[in-house]
C-alpha atoms as a PDB file:
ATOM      1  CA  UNK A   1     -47.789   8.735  36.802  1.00  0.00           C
ATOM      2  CA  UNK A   2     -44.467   6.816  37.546  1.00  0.00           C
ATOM      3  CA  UNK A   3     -44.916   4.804  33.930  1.00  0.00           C
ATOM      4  CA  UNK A   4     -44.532   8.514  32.594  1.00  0.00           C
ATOM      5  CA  UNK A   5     -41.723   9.694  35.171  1.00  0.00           C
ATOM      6  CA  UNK A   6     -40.268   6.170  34.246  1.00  0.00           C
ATOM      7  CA  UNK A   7     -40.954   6.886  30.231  1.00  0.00           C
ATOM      8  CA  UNK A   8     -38.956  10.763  30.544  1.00  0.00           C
ATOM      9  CA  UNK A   9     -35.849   9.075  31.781  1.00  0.00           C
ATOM     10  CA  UNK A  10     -35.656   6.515  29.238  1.00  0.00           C
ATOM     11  CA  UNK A  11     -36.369   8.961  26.575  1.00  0.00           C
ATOM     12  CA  UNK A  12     -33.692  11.120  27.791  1.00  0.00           C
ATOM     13  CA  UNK A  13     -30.877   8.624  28.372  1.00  0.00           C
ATOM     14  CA  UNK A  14     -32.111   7.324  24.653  1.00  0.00           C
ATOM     15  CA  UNK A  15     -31.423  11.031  23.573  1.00  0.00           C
ATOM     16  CA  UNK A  16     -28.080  11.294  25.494  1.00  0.00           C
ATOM     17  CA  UNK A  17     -26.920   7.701  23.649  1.00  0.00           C
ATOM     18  CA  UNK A  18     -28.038   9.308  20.078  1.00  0.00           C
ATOM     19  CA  UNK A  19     -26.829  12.632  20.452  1.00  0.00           C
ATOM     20  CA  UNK A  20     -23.250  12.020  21.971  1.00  0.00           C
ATOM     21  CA  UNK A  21     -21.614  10.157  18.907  1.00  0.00           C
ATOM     22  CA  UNK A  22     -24.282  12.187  16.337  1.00  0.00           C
ATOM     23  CA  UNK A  23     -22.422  15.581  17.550  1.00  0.00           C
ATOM     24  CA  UNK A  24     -18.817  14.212  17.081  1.00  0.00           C
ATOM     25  CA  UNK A  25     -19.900  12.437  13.834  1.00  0.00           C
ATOM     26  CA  UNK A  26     -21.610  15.033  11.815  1.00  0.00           C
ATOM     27  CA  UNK A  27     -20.317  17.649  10.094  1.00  0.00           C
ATOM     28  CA  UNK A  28     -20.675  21.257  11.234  1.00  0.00           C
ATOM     29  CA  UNK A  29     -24.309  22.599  10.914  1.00  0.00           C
ATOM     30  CA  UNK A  30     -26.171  19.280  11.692  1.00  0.00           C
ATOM     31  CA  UNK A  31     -24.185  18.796  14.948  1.00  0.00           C
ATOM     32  CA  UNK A  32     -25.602  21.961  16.305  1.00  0.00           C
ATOM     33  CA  UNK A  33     -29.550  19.880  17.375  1.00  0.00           C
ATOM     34  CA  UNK A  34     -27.236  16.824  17.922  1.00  0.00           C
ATOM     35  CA  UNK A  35     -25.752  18.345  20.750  1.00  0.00           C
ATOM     36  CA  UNK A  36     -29.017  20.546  21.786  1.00  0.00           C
ATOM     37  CA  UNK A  37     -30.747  16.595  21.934  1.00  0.00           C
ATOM     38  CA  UNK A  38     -27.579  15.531  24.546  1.00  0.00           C
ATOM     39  CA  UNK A  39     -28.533  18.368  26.312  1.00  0.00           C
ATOM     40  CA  UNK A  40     -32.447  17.627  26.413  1.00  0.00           C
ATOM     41  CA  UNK A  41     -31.779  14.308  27.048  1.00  0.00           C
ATOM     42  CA  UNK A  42     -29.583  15.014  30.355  1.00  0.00           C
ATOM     43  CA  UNK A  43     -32.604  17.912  31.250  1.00  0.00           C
ATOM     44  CA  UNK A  44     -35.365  15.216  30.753  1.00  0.00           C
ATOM     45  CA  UNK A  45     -33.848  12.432  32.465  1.00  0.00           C
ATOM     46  CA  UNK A  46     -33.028  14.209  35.633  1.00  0.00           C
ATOM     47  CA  UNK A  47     -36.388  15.509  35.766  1.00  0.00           C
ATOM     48  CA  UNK A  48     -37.886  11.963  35.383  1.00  0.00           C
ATOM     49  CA  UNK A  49     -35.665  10.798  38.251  1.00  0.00           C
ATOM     50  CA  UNK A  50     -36.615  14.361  40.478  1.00  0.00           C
ATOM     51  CA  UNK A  51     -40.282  13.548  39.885  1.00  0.00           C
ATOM     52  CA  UNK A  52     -39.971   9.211  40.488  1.00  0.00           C
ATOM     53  CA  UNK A  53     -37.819   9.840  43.620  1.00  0.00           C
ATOM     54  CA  UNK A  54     -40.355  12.738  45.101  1.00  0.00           C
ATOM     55  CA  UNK A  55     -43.220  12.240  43.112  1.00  0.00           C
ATOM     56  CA  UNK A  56     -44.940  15.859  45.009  1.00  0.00           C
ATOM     57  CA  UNK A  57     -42.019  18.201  44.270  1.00  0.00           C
ATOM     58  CA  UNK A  58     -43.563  20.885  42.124  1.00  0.00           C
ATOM     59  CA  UNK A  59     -46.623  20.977  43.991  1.00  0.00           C
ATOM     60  CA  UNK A  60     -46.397  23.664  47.132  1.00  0.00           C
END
C-alpha cells in the first residue's frame, strides 16, 4: 500500500505543478478546472503523506 500512498502524492504535486501556471495562463472559463486540479492536487497529496506517515489512520 505505500507504492499507492507514494503514487497519490506524486499525482497531486504533478497536479499542483500543471494547474498553478494553467490557471494564470488561460483565459476565463478554462481556468475555472485549472484551479479546481491545484486544489485536488494539494487535497491528494496531503492525504498520500497522512496515510505514508500513519499508514492506520482511518481505521478506528
Amino acid at each position: 500500500m505505500a507504492w499507492l500512498h507514494g503514487a497519490m502524492i506524486a499525482v497531486g504535486v504533478a497536479l499542483v505543478g500543471w494547474g498553478l501556471p494553467a490557471a494564470h495562463r488561460l483565459r476565463s472559463p478554462l481556468d475555472i478546472p485549472a484551479a479546481l486540479a491545484v486544489l485536488a492536487g494539494v487535497m491528494l497529496g496531503l492525504l498520500g503523506a497522512l496515510l505514508l506517515a500513519v499508514p492506520g489512520f482511518f481505521k478506528g
